[in-house]
PDB file of N, CA and C in Angstrom:
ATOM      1  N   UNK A   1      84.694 -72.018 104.064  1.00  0.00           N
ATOM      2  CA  UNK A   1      85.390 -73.252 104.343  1.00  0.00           C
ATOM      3  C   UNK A   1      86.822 -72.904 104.756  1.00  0.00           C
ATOM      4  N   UNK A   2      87.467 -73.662 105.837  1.00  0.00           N
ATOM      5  CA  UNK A   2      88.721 -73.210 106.062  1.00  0.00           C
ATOM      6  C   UNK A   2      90.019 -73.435 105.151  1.00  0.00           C
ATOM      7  N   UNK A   3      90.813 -73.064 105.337  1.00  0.00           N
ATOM      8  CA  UNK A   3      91.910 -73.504 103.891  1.00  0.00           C
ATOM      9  C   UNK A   3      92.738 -74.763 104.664  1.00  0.00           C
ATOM     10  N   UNK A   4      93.436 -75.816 103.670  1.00  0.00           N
ATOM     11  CA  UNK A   4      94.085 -76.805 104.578  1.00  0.00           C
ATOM     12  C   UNK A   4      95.270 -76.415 103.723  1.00  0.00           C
ATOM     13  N   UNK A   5      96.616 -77.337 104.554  1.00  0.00           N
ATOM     14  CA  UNK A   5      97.706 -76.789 103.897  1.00  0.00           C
ATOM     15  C   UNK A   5      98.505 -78.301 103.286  1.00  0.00           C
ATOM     16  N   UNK A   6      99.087 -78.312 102.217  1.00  0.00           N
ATOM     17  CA  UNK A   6      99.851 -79.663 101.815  1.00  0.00           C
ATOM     18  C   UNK A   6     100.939 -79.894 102.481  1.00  0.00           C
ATOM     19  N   UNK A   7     101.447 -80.907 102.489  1.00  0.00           N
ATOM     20  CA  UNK A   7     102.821 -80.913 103.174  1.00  0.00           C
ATOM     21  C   UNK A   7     104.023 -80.298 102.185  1.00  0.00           C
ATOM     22  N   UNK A   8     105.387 -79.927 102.825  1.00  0.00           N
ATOM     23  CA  UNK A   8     106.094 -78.854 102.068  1.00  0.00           C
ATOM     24  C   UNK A   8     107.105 -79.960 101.115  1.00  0.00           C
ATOM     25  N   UNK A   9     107.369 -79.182 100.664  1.00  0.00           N
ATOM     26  CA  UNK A   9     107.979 -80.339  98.877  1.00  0.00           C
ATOM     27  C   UNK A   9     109.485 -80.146  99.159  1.00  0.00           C
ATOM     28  N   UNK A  10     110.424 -81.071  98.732  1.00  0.00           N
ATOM     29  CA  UNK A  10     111.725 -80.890  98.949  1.00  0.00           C
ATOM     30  C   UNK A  10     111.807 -81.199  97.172  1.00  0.00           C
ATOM     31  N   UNK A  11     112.205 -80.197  96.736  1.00  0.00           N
ATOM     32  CA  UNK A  11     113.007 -80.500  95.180  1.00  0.00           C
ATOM     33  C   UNK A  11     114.428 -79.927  95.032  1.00  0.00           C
ATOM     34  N   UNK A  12     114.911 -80.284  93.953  1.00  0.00           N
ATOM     35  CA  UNK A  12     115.828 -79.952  93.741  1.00  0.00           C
ATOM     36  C   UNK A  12     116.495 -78.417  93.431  1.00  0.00           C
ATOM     37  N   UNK A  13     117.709 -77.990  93.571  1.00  0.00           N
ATOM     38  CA  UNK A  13     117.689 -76.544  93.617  1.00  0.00           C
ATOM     39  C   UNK A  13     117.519 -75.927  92.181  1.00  0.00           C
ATOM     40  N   UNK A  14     117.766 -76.329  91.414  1.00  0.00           N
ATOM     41  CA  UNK A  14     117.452 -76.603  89.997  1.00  0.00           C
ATOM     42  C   UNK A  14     116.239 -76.105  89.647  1.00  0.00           C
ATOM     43  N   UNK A  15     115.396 -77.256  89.852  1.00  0.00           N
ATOM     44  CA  UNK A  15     113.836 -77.298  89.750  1.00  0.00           C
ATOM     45  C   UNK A  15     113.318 -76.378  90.403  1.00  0.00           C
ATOM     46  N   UNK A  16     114.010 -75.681  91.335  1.00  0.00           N
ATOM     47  CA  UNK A  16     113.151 -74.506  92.107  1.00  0.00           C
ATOM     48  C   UNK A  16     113.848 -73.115  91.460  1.00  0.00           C
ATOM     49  N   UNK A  17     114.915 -73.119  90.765  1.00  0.00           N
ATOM     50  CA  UNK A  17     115.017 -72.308  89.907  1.00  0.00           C
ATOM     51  C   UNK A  17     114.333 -71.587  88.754  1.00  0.00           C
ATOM     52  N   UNK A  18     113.989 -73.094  88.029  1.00  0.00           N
ATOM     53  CA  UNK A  18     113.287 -73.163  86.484  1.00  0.00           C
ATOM     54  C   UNK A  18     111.966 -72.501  87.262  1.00  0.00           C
ATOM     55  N   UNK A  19     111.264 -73.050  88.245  1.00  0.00           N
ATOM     56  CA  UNK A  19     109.803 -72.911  88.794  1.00  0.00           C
ATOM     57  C   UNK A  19     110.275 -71.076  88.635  1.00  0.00           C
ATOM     58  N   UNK A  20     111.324 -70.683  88.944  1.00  0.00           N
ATOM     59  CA  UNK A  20     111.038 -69.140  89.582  1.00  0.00           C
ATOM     60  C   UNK A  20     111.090 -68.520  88.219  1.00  0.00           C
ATOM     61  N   UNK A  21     112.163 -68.828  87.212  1.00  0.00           N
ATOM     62  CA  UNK A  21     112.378 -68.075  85.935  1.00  0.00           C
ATOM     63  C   UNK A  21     111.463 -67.926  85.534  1.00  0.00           C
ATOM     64  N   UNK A  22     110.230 -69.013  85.304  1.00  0.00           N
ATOM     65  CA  UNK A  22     108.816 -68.817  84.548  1.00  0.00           C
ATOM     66  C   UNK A  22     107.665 -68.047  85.053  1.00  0.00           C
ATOM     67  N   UNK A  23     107.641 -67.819  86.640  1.00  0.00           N
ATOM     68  CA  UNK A  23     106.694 -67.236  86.979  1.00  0.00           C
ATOM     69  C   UNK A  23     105.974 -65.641  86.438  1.00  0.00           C
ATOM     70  N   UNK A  24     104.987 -65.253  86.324  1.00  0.00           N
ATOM     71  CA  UNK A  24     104.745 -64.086  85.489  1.00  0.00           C
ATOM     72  C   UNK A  24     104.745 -63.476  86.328  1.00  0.00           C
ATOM     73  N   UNK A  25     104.610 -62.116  86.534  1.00  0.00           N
ATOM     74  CA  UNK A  25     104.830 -60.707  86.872  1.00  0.00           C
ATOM     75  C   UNK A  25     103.537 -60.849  88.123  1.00  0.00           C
ATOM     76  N   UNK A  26     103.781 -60.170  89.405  1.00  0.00           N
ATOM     77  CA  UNK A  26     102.963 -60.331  90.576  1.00  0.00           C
ATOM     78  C   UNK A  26     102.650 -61.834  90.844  1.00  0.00           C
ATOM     79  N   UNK A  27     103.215 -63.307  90.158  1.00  0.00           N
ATOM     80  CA  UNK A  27     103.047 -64.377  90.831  1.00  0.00           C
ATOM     81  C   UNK A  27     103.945 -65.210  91.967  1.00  0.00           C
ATOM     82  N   UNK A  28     103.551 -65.852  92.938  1.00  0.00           N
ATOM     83  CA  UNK A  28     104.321 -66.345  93.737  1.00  0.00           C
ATOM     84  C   UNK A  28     104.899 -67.559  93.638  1.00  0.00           C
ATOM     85  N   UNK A  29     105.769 -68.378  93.861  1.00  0.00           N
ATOM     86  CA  UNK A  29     105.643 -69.804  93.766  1.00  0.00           C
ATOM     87  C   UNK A  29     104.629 -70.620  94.206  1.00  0.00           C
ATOM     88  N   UNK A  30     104.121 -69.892  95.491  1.00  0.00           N
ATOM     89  CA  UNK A  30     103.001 -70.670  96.269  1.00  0.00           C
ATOM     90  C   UNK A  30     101.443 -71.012  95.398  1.00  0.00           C
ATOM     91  N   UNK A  31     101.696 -69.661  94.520  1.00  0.00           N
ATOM     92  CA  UNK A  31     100.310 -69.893  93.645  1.00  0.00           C
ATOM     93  C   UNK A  31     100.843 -70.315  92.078  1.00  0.00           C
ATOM     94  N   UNK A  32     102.270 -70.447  91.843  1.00  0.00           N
ATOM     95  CA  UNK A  32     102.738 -71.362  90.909  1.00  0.00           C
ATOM     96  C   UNK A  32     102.252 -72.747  91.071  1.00  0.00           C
ATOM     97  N   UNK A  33     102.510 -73.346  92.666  1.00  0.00           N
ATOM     98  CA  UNK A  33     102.391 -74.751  92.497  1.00  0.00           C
ATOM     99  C   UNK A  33     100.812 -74.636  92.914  1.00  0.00           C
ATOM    100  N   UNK A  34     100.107 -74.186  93.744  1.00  0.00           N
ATOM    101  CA  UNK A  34      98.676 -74.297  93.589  1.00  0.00           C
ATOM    102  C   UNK A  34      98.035 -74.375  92.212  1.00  0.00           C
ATOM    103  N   UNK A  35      98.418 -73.227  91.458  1.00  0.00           N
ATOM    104  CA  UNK A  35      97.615 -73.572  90.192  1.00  0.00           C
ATOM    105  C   UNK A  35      98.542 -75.173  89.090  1.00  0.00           C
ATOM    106  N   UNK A  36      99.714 -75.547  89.258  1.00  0.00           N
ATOM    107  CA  UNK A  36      99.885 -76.405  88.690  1.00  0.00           C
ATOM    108  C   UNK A  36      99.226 -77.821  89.661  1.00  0.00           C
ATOM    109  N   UNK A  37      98.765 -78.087  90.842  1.00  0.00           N
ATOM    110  CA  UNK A  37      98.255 -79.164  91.646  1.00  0.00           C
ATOM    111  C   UNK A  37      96.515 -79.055  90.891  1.00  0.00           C
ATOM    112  N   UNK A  38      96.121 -78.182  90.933  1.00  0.00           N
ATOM    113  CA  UNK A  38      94.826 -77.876  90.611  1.00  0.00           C
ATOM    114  C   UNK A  38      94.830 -78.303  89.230  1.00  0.00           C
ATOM    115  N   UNK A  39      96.185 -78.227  88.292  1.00  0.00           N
ATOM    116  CA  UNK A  39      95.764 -78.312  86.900  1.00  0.00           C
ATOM    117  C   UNK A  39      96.258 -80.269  86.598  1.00  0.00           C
ATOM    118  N   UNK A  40      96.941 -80.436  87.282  1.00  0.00           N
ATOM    119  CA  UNK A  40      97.351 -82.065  87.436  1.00  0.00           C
ATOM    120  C   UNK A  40      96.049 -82.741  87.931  1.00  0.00           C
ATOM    121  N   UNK A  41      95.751 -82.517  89.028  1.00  0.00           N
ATOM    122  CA  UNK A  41      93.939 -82.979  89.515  1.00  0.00           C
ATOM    123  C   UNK A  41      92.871 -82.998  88.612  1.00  0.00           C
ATOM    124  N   UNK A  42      92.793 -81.981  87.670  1.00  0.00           N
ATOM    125  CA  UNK A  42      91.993 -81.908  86.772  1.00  0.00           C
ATOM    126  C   UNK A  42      91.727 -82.554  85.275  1.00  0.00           C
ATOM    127  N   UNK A  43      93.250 -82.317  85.259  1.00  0.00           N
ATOM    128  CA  UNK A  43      93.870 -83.669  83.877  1.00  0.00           C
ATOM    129  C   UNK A  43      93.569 -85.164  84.454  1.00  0.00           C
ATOM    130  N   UNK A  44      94.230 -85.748  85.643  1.00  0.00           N
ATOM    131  CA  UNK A  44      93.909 -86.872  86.108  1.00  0.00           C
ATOM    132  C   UNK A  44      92.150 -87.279  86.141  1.00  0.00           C
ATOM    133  N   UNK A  45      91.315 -86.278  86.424  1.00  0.00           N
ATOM    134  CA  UNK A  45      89.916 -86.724  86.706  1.00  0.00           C
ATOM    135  C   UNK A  45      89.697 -87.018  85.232  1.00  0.00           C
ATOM    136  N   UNK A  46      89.954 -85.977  84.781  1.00  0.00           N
ATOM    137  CA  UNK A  46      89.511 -86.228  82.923  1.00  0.00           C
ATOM    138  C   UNK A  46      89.884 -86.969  82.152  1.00  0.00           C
ATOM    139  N   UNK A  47      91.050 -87.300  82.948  1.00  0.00           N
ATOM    140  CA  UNK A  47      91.570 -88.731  82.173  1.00  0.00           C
ATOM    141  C   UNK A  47      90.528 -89.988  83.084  1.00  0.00           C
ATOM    142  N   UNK A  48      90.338 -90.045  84.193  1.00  0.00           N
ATOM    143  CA  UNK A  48      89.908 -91.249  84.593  1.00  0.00           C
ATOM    144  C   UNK A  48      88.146 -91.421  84.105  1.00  0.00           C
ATOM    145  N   UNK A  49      87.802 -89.883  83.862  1.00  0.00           N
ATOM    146  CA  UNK A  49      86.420 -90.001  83.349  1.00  0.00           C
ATOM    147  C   UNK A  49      86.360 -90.330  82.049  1.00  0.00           C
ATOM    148  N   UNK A  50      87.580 -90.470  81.050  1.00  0.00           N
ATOM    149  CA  UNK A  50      87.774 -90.667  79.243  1.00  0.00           C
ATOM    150  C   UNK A  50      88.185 -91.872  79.945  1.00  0.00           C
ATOM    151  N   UNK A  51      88.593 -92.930  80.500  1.00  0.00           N
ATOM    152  CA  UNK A  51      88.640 -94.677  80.257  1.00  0.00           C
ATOM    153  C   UNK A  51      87.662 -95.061  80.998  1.00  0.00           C
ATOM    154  N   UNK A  52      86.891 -94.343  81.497  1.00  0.00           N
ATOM    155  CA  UNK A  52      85.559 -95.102  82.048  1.00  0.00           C
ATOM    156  C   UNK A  52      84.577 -95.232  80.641  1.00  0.00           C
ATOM    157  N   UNK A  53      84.561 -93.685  80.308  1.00  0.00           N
ATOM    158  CA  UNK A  53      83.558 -93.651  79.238  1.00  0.00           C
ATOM    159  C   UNK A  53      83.962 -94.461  77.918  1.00  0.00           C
ATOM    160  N   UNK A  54      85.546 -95.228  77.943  1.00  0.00           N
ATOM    161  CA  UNK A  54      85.978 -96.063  77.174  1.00  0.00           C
ATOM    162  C   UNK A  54      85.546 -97.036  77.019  1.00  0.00           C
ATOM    163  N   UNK A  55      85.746 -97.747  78.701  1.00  0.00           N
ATOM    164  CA  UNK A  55      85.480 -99.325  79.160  1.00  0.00           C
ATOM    165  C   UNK A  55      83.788 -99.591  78.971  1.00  0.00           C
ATOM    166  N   UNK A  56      82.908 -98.678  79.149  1.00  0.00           N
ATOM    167  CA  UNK A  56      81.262 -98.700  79.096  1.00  0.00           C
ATOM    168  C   UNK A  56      80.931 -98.718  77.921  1.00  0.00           C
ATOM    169  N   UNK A  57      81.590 -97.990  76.685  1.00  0.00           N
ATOM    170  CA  UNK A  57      81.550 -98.124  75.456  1.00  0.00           C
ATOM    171  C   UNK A  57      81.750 -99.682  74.743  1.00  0.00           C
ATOM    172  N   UNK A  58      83.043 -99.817  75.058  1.00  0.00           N
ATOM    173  CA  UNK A  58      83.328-101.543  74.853  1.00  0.00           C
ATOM    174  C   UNK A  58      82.672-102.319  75.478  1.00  0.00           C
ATOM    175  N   UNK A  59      81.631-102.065  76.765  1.00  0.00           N
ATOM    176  CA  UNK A  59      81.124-103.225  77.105  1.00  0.00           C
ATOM    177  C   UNK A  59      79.412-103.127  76.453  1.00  0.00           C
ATOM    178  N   UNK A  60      79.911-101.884  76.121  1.00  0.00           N
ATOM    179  CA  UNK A  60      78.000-101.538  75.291  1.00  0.00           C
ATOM    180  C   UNK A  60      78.316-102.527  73.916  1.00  0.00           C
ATOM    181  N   UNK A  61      79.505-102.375  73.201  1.00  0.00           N
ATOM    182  CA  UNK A  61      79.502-102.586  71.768  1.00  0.00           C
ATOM    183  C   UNK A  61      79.790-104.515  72.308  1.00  0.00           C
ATOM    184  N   UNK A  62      80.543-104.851  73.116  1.00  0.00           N
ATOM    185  CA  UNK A  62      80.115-106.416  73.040  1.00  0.00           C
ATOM    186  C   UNK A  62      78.743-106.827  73.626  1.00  0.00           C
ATOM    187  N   UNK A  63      78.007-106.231  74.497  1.00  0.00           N
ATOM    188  CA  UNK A  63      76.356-106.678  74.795  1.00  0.00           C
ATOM    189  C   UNK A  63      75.602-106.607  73.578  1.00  0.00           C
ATOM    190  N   UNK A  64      76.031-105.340  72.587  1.00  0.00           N
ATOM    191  CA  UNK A  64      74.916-105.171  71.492  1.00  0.00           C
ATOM    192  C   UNK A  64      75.409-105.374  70.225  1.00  0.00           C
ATOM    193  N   UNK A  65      76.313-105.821  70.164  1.00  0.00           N
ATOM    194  CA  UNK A  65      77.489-106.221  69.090  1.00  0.00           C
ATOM    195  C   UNK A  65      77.561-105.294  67.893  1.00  0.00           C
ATOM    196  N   UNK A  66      77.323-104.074  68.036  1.00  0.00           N
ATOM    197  CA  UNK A  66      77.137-102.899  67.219  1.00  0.00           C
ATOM    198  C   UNK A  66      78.911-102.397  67.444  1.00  0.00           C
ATOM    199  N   UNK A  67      79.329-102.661  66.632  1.00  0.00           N
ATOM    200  CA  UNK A  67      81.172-101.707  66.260  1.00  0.00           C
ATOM    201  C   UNK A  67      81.286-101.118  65.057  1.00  0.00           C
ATOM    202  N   UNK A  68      81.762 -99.807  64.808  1.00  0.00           N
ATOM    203  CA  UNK A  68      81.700 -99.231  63.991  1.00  0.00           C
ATOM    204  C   UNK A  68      83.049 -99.270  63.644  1.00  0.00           C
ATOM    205  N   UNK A  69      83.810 -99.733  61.804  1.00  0.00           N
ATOM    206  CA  UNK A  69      85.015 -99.312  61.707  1.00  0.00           C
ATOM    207  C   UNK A  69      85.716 -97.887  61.676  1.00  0.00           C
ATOM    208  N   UNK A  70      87.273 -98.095  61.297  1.00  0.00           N
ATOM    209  CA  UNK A  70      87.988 -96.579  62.101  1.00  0.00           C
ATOM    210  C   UNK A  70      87.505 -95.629  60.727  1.00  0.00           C
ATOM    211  N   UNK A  71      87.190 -96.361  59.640  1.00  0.00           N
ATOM    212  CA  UNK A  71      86.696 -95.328  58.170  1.00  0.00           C
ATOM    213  C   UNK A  71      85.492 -94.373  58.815  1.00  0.00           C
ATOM    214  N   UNK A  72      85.037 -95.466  59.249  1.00  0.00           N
ATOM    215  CA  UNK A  72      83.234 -94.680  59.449  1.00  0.00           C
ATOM    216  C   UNK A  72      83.113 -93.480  60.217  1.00  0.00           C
ATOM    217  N   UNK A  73      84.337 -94.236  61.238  1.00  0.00           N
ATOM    218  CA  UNK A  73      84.270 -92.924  62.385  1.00  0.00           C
ATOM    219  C   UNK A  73      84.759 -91.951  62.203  1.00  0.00           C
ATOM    220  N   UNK A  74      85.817 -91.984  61.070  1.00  0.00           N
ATOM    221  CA  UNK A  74      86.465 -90.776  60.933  1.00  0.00           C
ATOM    222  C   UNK A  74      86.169 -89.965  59.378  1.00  0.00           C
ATOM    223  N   UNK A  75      84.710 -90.591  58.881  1.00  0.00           N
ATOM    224  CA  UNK A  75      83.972 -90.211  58.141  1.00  0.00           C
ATOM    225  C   UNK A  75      83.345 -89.129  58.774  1.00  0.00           C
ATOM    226  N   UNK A  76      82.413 -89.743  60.101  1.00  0.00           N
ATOM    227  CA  UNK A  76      81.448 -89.253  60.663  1.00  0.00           C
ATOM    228  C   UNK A  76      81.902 -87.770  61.522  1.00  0.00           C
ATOM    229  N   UNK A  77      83.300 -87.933  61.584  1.00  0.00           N
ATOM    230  CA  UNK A  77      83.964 -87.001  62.478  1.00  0.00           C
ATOM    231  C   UNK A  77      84.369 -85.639  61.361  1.00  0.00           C
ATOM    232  N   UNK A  78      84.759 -86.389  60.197  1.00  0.00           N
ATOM    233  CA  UNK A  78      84.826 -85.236  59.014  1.00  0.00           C
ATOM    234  C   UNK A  78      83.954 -84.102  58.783  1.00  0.00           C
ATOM    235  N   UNK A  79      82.681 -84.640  59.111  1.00  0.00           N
ATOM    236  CA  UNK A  79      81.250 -84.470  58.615  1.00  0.00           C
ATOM    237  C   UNK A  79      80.950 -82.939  59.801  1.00  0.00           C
ATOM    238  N   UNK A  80      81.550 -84.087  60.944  1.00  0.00           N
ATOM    239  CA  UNK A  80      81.155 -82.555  62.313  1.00  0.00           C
ATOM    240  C   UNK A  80      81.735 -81.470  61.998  1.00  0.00           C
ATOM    241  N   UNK A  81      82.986 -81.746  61.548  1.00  0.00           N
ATOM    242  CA  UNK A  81      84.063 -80.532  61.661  1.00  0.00           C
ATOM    243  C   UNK A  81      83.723 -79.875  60.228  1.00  0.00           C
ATOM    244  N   UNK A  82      83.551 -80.455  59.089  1.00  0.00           N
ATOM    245  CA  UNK A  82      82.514 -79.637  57.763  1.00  0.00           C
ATOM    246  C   UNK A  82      81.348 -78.562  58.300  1.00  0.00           C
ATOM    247  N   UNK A  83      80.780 -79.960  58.873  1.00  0.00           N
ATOM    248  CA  UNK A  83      79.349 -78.535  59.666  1.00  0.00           C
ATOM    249  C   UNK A  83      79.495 -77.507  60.234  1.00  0.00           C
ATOM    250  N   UNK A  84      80.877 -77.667  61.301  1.00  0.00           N
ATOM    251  CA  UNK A  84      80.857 -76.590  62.602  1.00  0.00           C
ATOM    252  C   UNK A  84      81.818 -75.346  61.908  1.00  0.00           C
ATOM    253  N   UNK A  85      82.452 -76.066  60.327  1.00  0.00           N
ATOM    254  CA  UNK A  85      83.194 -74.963  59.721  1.00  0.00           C
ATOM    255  C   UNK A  85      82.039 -74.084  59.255  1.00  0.00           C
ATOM    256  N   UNK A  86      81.082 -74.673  58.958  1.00  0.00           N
ATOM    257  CA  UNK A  86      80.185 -73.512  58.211  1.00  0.00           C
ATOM    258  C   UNK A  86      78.633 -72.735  59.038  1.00  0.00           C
ATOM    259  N   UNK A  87      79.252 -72.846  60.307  1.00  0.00           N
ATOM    260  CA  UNK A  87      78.514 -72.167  61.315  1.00  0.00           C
ATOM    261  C   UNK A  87      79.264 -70.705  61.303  1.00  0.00           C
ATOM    262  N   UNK A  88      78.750 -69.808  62.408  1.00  0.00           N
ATOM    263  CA  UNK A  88      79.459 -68.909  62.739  1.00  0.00           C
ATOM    264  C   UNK A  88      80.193 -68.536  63.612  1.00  0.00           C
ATOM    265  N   UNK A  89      80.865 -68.465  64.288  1.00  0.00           N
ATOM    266  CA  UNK A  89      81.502 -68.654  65.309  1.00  0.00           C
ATOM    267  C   UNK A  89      81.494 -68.433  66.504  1.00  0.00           C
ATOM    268  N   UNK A  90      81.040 -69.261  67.729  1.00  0.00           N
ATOM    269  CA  UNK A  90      80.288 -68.528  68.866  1.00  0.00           C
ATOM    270  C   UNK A  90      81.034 -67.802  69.713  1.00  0.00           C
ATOM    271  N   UNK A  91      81.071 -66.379  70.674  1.00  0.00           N
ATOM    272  CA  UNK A  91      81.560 -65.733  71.291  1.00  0.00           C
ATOM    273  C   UNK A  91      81.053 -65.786  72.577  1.00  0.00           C
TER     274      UNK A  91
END
């Protein structure tokens, strides 16, 4: 697939400072901001896929009028994290 290119960013001289102080050893800015666009895209999807799977939830629990209180859930959530403590730990 061919590569496309973004349009070029005007920031502040500042901000293009801080960007350079942090970069690690053999990195460029160019693959500074690639991997931070890639990691913003990825947070955003996962966020828009956690209030979908929100809004379908709430419209499941008013069709079937099944709601569980915040005790239960965070009973039930106790319970996972008990279990998965006494597993072994996967590699």
């Amino acid at each position: 697939m061919k590569s496309a290119s973004l349009p070029s960013l005007r920031v502040d001289p500042e901000l293009r400072q801080a960007a350079e102080r942090v970069l690690r050893e053999g990195e460029s800015l160019s693959n500074f901001m690639e991997q931070s666009l890639r990691a913003q895209v990825t947070l955003r999807q996962n966020q828009r896929e956690f209030i979908a799977r929100g809004l379908a939830a709430r419209e499941q629990a008013r069709r079937t009028g099944a709601y569980y209180s915040a005790t239960a859930v965070h009973d039930g959530l106790r319970a996972m994290l008990a279990s998965a403590g006494k597993r072994p730990a996967k590699r």
